[in-house]
Protein backbone atom coordinates (compact mmCIF):
# COMPACT_ATOMS: atom_id res chain seq x y z
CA UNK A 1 1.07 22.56 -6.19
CA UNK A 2 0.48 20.27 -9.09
CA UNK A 3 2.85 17.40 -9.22
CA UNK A 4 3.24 15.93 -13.40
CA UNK A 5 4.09 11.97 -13.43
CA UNK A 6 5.29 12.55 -17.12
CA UNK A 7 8.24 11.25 -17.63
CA UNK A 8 9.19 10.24 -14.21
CA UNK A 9 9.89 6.71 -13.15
CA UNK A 10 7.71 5.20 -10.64
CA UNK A 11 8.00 2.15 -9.07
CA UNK A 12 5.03 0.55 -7.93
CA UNK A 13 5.00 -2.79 -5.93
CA UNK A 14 1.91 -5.27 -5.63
CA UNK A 15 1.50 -3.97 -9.62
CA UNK A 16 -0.05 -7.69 -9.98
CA UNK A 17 -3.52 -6.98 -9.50
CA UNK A 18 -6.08 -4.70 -7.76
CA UNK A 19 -4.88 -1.35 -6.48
CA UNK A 20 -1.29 -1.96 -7.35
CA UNK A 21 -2.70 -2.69 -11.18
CA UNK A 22 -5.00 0.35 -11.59
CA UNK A 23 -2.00 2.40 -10.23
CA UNK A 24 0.15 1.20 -13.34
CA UNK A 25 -2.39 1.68 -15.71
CA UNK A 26 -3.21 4.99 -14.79
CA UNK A 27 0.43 6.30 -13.77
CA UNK A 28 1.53 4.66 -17.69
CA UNK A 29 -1.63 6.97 -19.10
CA UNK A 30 0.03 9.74 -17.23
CA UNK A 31 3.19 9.02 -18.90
CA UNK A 32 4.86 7.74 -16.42
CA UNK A 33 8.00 5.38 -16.74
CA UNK A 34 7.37 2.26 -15.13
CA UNK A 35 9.38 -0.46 -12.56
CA UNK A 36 6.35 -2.63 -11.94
CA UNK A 37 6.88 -5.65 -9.63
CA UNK A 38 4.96 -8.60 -7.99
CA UNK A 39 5.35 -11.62 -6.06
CA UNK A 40 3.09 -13.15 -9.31
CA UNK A 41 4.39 -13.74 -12.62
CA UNK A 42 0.58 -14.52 -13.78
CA UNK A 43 -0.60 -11.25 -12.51
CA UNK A 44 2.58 -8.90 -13.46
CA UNK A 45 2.11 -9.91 -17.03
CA UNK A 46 -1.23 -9.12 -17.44
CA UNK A 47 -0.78 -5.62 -16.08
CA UNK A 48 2.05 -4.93 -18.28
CA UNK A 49 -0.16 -6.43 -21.34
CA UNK A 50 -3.29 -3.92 -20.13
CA UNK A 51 -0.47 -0.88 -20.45
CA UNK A 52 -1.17 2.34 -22.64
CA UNK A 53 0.71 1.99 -25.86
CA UNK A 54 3.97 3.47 -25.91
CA UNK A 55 4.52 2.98 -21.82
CA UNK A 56 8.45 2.52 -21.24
CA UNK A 57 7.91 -0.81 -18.43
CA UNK A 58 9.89 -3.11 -17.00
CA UNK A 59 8.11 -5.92 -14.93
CA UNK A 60 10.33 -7.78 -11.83
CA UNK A 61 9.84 -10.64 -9.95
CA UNK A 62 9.79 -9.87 -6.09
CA UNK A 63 9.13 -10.75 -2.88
CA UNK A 64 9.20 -7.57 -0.34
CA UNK A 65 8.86 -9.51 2.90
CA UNK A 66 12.88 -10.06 1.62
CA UNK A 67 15.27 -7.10 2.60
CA UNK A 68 18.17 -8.79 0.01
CA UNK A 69 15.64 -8.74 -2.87
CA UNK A 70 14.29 -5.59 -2.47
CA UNK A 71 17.67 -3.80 -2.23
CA UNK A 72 18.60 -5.33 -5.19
CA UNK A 73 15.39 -4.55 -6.83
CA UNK A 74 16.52 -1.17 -6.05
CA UNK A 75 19.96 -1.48 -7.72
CA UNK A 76 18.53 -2.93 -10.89
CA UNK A 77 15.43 -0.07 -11.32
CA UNK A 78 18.40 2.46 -11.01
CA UNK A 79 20.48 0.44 -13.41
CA UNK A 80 17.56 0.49 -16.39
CA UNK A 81 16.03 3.78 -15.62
CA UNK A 82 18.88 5.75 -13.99
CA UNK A 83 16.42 6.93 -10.96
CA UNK A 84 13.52 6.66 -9.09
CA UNK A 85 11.12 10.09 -8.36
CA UNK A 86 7.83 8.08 -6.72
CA UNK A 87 8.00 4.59 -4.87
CA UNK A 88 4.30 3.24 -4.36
CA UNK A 89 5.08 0.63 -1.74
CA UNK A 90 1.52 -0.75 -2.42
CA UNK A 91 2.18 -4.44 -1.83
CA UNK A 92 -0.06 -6.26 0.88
CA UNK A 93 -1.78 -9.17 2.24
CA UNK A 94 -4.11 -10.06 4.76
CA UNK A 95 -4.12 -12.09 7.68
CA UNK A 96 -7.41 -12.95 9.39
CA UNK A 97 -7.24 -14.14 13.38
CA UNK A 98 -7.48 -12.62 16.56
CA UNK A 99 -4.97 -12.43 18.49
CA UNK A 100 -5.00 -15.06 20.81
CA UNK A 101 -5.80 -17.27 17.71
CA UNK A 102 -2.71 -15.67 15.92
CA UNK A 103 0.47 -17.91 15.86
CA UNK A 104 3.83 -16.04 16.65
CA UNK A 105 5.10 -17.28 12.98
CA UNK A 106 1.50 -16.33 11.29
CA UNK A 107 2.03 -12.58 12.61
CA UNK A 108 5.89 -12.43 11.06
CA UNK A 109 4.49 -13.47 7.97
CA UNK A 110 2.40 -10.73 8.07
CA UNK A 111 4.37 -8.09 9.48
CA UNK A 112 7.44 -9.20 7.00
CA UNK A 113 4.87 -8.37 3.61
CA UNK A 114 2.92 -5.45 4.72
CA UNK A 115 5.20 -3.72 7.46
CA UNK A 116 8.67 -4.80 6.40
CA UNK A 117 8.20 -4.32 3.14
CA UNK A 118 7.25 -1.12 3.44
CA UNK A 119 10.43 -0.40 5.26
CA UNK A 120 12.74 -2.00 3.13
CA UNK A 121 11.17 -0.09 -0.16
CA UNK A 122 11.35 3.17 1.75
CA UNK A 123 14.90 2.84 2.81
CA UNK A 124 16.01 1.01 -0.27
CA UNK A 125 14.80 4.47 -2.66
CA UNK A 126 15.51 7.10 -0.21
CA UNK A 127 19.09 7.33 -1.37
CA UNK A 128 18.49 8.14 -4.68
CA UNK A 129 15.68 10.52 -3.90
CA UNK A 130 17.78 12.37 -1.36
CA UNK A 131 20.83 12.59 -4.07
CA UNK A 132 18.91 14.39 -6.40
CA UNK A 133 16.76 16.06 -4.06
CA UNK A 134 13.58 15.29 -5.78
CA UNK A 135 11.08 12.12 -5.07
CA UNK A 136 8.19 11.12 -3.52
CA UNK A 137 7.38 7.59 -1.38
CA UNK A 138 3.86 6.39 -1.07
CA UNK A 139 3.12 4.24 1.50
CA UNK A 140 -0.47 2.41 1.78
CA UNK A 141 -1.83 2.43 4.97
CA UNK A 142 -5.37 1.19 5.76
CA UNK A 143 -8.26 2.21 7.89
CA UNK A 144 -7.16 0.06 10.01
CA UNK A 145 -4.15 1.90 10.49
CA UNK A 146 -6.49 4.02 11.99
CA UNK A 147 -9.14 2.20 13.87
CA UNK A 148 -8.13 -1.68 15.83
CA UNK A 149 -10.71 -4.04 14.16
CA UNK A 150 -10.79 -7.65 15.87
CA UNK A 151 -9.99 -10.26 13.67
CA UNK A 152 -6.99 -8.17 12.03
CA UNK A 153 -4.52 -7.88 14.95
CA UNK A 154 -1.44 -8.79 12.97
CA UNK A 155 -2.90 -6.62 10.06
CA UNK A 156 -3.84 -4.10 12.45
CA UNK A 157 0.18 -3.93 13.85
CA UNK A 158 1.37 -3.64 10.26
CA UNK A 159 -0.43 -0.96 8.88
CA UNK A 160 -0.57 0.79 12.40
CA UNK A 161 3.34 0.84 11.82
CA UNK A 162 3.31 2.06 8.22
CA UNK A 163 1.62 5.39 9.24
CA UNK A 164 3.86 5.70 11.71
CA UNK A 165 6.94 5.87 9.85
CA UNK A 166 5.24 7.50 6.92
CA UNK A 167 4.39 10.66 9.34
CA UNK A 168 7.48 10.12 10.95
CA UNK A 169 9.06 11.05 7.63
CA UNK A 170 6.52 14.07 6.91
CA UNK A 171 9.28 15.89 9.31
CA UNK A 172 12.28 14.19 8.40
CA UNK A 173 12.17 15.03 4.90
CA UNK A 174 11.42 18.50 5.28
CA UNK A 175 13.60 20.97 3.06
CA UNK A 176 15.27 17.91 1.44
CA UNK A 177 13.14 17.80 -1.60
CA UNK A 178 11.69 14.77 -1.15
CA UNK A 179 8.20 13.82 0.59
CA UNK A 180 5.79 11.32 1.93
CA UNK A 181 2.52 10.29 1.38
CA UNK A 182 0.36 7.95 3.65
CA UNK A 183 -2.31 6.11 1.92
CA UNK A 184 -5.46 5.00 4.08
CA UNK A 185 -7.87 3.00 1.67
CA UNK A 186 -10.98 1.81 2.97
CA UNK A 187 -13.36 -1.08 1.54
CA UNK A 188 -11.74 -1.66 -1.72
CA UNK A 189 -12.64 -4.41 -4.36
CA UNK A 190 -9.96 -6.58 -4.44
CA UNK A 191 -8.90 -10.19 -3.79
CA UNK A 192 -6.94 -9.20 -0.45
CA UNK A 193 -9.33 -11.07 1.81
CA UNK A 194 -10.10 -13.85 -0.89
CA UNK A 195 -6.72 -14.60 -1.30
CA UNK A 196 -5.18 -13.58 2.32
CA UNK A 197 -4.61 -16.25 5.01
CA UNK A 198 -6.93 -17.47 7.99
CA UNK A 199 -4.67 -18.25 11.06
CA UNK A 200 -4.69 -22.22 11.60
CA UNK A 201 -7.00 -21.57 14.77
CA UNK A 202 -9.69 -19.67 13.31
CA UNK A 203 -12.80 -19.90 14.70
CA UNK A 204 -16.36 -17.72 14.98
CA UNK A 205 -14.76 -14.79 15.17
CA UNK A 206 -12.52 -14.73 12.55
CA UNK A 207 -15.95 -16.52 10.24
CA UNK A 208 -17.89 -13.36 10.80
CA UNK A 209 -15.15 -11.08 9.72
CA UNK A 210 -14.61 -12.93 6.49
CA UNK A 211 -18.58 -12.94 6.11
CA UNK A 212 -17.64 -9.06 5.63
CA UNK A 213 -15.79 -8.75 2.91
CA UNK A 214 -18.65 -8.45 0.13
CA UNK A 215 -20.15 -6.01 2.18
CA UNK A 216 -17.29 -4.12 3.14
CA UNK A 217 -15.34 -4.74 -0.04
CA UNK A 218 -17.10 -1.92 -2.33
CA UNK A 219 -15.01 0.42 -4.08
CA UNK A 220 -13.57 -0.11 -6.99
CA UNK A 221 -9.72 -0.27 -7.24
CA UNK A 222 -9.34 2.12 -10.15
CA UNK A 223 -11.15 4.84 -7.93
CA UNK A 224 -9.04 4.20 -5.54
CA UNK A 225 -5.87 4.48 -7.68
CA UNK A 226 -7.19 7.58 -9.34
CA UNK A 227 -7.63 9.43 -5.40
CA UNK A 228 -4.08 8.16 -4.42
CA UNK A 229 -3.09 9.81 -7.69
CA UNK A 230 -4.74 12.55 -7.45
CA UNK A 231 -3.47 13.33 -3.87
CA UNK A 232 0.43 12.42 -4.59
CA UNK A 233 0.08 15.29 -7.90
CA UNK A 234 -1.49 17.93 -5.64
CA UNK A 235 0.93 17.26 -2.66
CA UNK A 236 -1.03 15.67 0.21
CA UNK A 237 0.63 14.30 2.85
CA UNK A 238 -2.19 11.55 3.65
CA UNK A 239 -5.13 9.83 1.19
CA UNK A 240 -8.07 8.85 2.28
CA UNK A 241 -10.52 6.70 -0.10
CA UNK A 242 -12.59 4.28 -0.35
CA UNK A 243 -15.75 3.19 1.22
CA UNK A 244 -16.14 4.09 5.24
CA UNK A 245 -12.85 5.41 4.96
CA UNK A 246 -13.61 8.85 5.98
CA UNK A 247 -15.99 8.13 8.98
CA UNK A 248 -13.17 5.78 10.51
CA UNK A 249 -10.80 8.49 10.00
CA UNK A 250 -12.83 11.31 12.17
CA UNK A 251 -13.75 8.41 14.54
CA UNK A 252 -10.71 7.39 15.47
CA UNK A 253 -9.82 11.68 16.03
CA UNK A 254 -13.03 12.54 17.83
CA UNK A 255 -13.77 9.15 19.85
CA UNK A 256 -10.34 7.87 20.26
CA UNK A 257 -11.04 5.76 23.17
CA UNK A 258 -14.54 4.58 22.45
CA UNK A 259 -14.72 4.68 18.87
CA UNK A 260 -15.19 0.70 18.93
CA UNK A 261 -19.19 1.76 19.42
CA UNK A 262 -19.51 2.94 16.32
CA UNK A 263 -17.54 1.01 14.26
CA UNK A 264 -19.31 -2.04 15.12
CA UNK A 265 -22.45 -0.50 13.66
CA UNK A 266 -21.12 0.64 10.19
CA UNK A 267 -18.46 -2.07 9.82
């Protein structure tokens, strides 16, 4: 099975910087059509500057933690380019706080970006996709949709849920034409934890997650682009990149109770 983007329009959220960036580039060098979109203006224009020449683009303003705007996002990518075939619902930030550290209000901002938006971009293109029985959503995960890590309890929650309705759709969609893919990056070089949130009462523990990131924070996000890529063309249901990716992954299937043991050695 050997999936072609050429010529297919693929709308990729987060397309500001980082993972979301290196998708666009790389999906455009594929031929792709593009609906890039970001919460950024800054960011969203310099990705549509780096594009391959020739790349049919559109760049959009948007927040995804808003059900109205993504809707209507929808609307207006079917409106320019007639249809969708691949949603990357790659948009995501980072909150950093325990839980009991964790205001009620701090964790719906999270949830409403990461876990909402998700959601709303999944049941916003489905339509379309169904119609025409063809497309493909791409949801991104995290490691720690597979392994609790303190210090990222509202994270944790949010991309917890995302594989959870992505695999919940590996059955759903089945005969329909249309499929899912759950995306489960690990470290990745980004500025997710530089430019994500500390709750208001962070103290030591959320300090020595943050002290972390440069170690954690390794693989480059054109790598990871290039696996998630890679994996959507040959038909995977679920991606798994990046640096310590894979050992979470088998931890959290052969130590599912303990795995906490471990992880606090390597991570």
């Amino acid at each position: 099975m050997n999936h072609s983007f050429k010529d297919k329009v693929a709308v990729v959220t987060g397309a500001g910087s980082g993972i979301g960036r290196a998708l666009a580039l790389q999906l455009g060098a594929a031929g792709a059509r593009l609906a890039l979109s970001d919460i950024g203006a800054s960011g969203l224009t310099q990705t549509m500057r780096q594009l391959p020449a020739g790349t049919e683009s559109r760049g959009y303003a948007l927040d995804v933690s808003s059900r109205e705007a993504v809707f209507n996002h929808a609307e207006d990518v079917e409106r320019d380019f007639g249809t969708t075939h691949f949603v990357f619902n790659n948009a995501g930030a980072t909150m950093i706080g325990t839980f009991e550290h964790t205001e009620i209000d701090e964790i719906e901002w999270q949830l409403g970006i990461n876990l909402w938006g998700v959601i709303y971009g999944s049941k916003a293109f489905l339509p379309m996709m169904l119609a025409q029985r063809e497309g493909c959503i791409v949801n991104v995960s995290s490691v720690f949709g597979f392994v609790g890590y303190p210090a990222q309890s509202a994270y944790n929650i949010s991309k917890f849920g995302v594989r959870g309705l992505t695999e919940c759709l590996w059955r759903e969609l089945e005969g329909t034409g249309v499929r899912a893919v759950c995306v489960h990056p690990g470290g990745i070089k980004t500025n997710i934890e530089r430019a994500g949130r500390r709750c208001r009462l962070a103290g030591e523990q959320e300090a020595q997650f943050s002290a972390l990131g440069d170690k954690l924070l390794t693989t480059a996000p054109e790598d990871c682009a290039a696996a998630i890529l890679k994996g959507v063309r040959l038909g995977k249901k679920r991606v798994v990149t990046g640096n310590q990716a894979a050992p979470l992954f088998w931890l959290s299937r052969l130590m599912p109770n303990s795995y906490h043991s471990v992880v606090k050695l390597i991570a």
